[in-house]
C-alpha atoms as a PDB file:
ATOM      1  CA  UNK A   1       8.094 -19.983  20.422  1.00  0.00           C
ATOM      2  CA  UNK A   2       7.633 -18.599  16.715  1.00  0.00           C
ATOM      3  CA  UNK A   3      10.913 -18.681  14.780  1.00  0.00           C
ATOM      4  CA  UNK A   4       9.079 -17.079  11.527  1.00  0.00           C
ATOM      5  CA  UNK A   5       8.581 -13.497  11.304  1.00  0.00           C
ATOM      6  CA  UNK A   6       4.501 -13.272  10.993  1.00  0.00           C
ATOM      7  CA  UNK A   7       3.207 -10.608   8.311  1.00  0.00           C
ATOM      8  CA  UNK A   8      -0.678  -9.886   8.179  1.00  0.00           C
ATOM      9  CA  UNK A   9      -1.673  -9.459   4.476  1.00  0.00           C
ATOM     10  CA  UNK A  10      -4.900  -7.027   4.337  1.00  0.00           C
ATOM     11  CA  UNK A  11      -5.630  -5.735   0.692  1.00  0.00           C
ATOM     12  CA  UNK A  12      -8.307  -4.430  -1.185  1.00  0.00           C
ATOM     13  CA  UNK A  13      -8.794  -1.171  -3.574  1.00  0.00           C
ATOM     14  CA  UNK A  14     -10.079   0.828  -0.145  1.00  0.00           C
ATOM     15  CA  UNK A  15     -11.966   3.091  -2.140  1.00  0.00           C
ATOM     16  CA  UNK A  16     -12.502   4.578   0.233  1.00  0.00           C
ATOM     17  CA  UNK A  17     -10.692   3.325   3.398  1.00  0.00           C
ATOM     18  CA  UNK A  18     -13.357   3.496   6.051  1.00  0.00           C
ATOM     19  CA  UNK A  19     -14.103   2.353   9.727  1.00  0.00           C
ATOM     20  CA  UNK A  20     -14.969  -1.733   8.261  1.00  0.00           C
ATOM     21  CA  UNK A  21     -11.198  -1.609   7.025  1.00  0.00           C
ATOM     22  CA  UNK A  22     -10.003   0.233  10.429  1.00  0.00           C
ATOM     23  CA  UNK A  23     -12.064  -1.926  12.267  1.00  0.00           C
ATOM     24  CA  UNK A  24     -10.899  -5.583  10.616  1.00  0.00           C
ATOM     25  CA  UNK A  25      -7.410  -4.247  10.730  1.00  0.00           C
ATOM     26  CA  UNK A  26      -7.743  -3.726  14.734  1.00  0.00           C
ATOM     27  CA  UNK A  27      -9.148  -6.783  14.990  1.00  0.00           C
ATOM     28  CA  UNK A  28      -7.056  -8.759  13.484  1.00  0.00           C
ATOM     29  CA  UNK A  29      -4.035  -7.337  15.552  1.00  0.00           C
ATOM     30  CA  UNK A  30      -5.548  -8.199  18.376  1.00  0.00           C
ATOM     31  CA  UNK A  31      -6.614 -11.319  17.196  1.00  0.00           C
ATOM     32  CA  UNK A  32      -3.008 -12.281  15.914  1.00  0.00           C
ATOM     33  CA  UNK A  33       0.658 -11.931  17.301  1.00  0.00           C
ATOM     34  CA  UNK A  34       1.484 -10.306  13.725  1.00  0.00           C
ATOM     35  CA  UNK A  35       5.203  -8.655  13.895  1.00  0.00           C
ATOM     36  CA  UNK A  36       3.755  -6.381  11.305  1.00  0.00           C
ATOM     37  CA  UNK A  37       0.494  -5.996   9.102  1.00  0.00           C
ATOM     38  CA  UNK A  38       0.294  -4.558   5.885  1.00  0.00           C
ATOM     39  CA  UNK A  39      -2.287  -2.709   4.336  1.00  0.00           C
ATOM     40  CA  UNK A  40      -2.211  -2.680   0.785  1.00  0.00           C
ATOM     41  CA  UNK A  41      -4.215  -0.967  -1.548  1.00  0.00           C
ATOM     42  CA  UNK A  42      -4.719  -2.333  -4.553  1.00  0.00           C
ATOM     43  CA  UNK A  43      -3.099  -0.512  -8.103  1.00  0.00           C
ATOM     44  CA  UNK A  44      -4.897  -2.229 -10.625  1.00  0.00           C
ATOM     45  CA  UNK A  45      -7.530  -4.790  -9.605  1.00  0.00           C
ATOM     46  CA  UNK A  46      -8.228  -8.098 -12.393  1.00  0.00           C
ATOM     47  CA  UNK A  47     -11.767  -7.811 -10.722  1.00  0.00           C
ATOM     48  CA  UNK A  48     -12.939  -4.387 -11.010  1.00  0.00           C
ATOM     49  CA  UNK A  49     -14.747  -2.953 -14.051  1.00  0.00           C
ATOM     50  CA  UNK A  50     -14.992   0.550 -12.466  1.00  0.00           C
ATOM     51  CA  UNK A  51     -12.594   3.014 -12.459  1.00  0.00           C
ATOM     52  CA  UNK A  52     -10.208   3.227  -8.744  1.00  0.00           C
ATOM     53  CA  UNK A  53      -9.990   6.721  -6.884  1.00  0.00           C
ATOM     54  CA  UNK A  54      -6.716   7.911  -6.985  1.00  0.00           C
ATOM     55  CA  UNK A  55      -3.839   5.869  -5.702  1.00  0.00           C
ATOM     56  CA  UNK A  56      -2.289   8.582  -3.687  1.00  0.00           C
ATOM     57  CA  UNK A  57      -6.084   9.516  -2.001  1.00  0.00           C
ATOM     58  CA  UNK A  58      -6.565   6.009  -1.409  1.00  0.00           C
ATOM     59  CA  UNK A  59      -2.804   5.123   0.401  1.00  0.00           C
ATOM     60  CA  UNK A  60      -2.748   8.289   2.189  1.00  0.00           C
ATOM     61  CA  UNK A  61      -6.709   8.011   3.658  1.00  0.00           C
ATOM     62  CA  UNK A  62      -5.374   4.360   4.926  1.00  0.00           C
ATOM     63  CA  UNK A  63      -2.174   5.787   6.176  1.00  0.00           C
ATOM     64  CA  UNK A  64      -3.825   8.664   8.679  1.00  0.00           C
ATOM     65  CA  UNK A  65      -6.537   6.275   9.612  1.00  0.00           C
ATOM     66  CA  UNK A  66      -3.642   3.689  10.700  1.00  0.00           C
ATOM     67  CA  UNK A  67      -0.758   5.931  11.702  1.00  0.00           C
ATOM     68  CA  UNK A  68      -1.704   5.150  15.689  1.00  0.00           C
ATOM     69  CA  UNK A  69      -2.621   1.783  15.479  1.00  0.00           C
ATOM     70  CA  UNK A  70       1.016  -0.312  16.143  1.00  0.00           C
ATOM     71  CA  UNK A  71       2.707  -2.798  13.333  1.00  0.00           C
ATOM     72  CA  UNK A  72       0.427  -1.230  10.950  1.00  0.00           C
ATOM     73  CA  UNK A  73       2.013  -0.259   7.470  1.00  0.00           C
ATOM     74  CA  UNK A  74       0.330   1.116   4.242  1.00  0.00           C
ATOM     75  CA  UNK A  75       2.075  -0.910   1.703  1.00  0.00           C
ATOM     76  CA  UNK A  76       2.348   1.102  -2.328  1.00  0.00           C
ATOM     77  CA  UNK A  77       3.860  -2.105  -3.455  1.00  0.00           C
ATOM     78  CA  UNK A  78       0.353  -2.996  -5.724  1.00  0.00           C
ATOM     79  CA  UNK A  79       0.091   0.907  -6.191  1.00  0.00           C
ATOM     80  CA  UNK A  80       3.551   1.130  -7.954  1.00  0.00           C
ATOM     81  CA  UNK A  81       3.263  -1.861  -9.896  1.00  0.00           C
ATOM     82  CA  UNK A  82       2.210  -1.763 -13.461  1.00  0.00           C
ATOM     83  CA  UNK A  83      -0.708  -3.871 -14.961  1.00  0.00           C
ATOM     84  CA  UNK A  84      -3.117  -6.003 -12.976  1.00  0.00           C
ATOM     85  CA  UNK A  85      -2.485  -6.929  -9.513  1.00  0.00           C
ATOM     86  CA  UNK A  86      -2.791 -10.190  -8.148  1.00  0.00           C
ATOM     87  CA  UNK A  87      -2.616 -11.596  -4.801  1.00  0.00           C
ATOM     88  CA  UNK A  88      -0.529 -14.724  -5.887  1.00  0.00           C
ATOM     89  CA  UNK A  89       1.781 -12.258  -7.590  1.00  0.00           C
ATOM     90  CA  UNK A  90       2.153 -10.112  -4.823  1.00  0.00           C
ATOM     91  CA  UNK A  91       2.646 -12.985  -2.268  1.00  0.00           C
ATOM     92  CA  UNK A  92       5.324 -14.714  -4.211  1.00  0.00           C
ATOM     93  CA  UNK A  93       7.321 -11.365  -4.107  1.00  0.00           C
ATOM     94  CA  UNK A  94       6.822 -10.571  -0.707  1.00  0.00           C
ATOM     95  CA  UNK A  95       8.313 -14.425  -0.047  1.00  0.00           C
ATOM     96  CA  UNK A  96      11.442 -14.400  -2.813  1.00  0.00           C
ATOM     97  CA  UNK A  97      12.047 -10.680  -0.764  1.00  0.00           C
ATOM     98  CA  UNK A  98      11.664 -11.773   2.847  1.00  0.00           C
ATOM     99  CA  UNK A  99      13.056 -15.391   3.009  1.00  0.00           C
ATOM    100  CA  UNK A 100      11.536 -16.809   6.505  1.00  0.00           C
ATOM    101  CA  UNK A 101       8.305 -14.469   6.555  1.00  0.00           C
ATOM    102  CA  UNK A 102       5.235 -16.286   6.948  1.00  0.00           C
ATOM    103  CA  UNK A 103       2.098 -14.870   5.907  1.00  0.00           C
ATOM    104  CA  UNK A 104      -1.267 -14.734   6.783  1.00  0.00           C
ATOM    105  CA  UNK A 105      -3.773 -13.268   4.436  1.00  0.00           C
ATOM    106  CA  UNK A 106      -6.414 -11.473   6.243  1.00  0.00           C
ATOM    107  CA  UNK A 107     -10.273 -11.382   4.587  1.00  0.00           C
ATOM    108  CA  UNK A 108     -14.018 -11.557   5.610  1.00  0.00           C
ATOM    109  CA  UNK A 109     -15.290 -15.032   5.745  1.00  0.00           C
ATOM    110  CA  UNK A 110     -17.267 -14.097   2.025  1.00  0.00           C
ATOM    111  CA  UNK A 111     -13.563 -15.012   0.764  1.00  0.00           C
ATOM    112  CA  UNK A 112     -14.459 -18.622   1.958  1.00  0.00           C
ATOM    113  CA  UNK A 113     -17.203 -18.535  -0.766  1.00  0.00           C
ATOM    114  CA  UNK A 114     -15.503 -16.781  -3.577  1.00  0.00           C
ATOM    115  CA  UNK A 115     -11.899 -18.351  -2.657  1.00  0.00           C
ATOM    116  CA  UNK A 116     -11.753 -20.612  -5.861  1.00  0.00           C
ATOM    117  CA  UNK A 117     -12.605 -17.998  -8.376  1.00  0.00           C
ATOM    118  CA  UNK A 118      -9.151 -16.220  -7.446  1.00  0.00           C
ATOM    119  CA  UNK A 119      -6.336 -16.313  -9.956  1.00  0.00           C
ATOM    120  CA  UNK A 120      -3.864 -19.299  -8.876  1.00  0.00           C
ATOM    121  CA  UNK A 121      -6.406 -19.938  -6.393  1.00  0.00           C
ATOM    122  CA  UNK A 122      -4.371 -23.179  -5.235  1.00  0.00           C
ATOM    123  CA  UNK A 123      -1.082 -21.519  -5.270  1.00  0.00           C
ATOM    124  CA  UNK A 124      -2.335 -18.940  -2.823  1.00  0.00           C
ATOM    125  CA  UNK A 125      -3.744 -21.608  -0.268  1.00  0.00           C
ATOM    126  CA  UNK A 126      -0.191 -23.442  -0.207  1.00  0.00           C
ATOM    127  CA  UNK A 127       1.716 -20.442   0.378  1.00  0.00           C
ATOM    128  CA  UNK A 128      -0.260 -18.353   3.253  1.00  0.00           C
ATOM    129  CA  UNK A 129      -2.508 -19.225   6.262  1.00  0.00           C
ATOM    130  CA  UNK A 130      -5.771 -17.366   6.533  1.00  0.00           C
ATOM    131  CA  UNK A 131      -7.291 -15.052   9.162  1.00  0.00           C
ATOM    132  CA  UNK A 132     -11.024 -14.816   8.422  1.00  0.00           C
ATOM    133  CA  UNK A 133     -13.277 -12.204  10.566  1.00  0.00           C
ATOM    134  CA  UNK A 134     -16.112 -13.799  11.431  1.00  0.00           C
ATOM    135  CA  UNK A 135     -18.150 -10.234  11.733  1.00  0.00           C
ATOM    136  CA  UNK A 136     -21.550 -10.585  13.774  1.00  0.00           C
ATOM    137  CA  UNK A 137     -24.307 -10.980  11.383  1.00  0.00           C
ATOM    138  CA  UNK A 138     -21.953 -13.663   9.477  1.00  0.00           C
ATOM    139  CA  UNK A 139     -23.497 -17.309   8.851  1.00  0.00           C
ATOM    140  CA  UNK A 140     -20.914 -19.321  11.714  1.00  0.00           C
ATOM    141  CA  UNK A 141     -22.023 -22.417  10.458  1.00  0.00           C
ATOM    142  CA  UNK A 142     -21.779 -22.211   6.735  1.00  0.00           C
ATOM    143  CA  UNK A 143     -18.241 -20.496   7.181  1.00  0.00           C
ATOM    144  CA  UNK A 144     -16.883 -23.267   9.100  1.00  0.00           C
ATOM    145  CA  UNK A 145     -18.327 -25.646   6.349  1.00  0.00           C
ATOM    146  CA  UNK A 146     -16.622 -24.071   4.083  1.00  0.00           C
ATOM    147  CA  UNK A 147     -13.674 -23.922   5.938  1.00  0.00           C
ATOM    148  CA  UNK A 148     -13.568 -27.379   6.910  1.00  0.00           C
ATOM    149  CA  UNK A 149     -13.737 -28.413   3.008  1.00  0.00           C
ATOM    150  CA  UNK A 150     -10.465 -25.813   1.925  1.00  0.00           C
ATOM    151  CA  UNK A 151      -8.877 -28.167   4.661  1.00  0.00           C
ATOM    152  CA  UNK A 152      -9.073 -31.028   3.206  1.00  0.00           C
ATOM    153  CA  UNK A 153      -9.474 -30.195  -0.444  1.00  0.00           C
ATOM    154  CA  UNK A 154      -6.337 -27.611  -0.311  1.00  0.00           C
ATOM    155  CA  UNK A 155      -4.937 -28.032   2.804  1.00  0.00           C
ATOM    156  CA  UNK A 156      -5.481 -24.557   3.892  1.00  0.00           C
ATOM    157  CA  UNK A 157      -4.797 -23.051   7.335  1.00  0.00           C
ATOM    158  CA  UNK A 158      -7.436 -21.339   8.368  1.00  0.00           C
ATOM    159  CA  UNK A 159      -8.479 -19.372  11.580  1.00  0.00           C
ATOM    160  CA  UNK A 160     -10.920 -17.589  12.494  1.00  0.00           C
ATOM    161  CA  UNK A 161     -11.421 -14.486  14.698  1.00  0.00           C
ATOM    162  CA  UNK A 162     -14.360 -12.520  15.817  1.00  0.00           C
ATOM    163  CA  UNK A 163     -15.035  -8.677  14.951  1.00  0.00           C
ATOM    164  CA  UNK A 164     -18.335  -6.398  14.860  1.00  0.00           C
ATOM    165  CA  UNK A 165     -19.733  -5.836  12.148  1.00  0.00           C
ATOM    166  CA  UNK A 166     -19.725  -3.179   9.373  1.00  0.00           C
ATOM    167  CA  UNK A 167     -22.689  -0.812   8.737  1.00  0.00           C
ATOM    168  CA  UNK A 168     -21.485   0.249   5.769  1.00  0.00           C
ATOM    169  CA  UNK A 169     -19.973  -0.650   2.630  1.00  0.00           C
ATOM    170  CA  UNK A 170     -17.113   1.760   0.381  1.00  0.00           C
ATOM    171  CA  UNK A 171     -20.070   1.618  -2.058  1.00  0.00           C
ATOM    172  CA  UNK A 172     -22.895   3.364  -0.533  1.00  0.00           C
ATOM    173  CA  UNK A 173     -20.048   5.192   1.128  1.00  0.00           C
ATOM    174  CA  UNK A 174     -19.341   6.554  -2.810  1.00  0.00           C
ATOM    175  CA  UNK A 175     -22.851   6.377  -3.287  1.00  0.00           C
ATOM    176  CA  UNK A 176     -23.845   9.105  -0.517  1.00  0.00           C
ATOM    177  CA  UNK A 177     -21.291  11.207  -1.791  1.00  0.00           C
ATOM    178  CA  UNK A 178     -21.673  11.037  -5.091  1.00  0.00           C
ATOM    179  CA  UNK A 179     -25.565  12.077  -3.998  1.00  0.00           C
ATOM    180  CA  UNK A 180     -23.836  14.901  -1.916  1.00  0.00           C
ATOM    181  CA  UNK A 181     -24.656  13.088   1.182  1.00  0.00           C
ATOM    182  CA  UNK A 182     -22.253  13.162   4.414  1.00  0.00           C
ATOM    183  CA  UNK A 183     -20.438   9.848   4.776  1.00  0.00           C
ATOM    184  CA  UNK A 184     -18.492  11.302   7.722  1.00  0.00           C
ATOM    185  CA  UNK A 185     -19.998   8.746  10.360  1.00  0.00           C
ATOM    186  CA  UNK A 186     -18.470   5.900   8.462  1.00  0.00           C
ATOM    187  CA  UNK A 187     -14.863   7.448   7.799  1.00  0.00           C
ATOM    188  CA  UNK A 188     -12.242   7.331   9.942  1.00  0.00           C
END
């Protein structure tokens, strides 16, 4: 029996928010017994050069994709917050707000590889668990590698959980329309 109150954490800037983000979102609700996942889009990203879509396009594309699938939310927090956003931030408020929650931040396994270039890397490993999609075409082996050393160097939780995967990317999704090519296969 879980006593803790189990949020899914899936951000990014979802610029735009297309069938890879619908599709790692269903899967990790099936995957997970998560009381509620939340989709957040990012406001202003530390990692990002390039300019965002609007916010309001960007929350409001997530929102119709979602607004069927169950104990999915579109989140504005990161949208209405001013200056960068970062995940450590973010988490820390969503704990001080919701004593009891437990999180689990939800990512492709390339966050295995890039995990120690976040900001507060460490803090974010002590205070969440991680689901990681293993999509597909993903190297198994190397991602449980790497897995298996944020164990023991940080003490992470991590699981894993299958999904297909993505034939697209919201680049070349900008990139075909920004060469007035249909994208509408790859949007929800």
């Amino acid at each position: 029996m879980r006593s803790a109150t189990l949020i899914g954490l899936l951000g990014g800037s979802f610029d735009p928010f297309h069938n890879g983000h619908l599709a790692l979102a269903k899967a990790a609700v099936g995957a997970f017994s998560f009381d509620k996942l939340l989709l957040m889009p990012v406001g202003l990203p530390p990692h990002k050069s390039r300019r965002l879509s609007f916010s309001t396009f960007r929350v409001e594309t997530a929102r119709l994709a979602t607004e069927n699938l169950p104990r999915v939310w579109v989140s504005e927090r990161e949208i209405l917050t001013p200056g960068r956003n970062y995940t450590v931030d973010t988490i820390e408020k969503l704990l001080k707000e919701y004593p009891g929650i437990k999180i689990k931040l939800i990512s492709g396994s390339d966050f295995l590889f890039t995990a120690e270039e976040w900001y507060r890397y460490e803090e974010i490993m002590s205070l969440v668990s991680f689901a990681i999609a293993l999509r597909g075409n993903a190297d198994k082996e190397a991602s449980q590698r790497q897995a298996d050393y944020m164990r023991r160097e940080y003490k992470a939780e991590i699981d894993f959980f299958p999904m297909q995967p993505s034939n697209v990317s919201a680049t070349q999704i900008r990139e075909m329309l920004s060469a007035g090519t249909s994208a509408a296969e790859y949007l929800p």
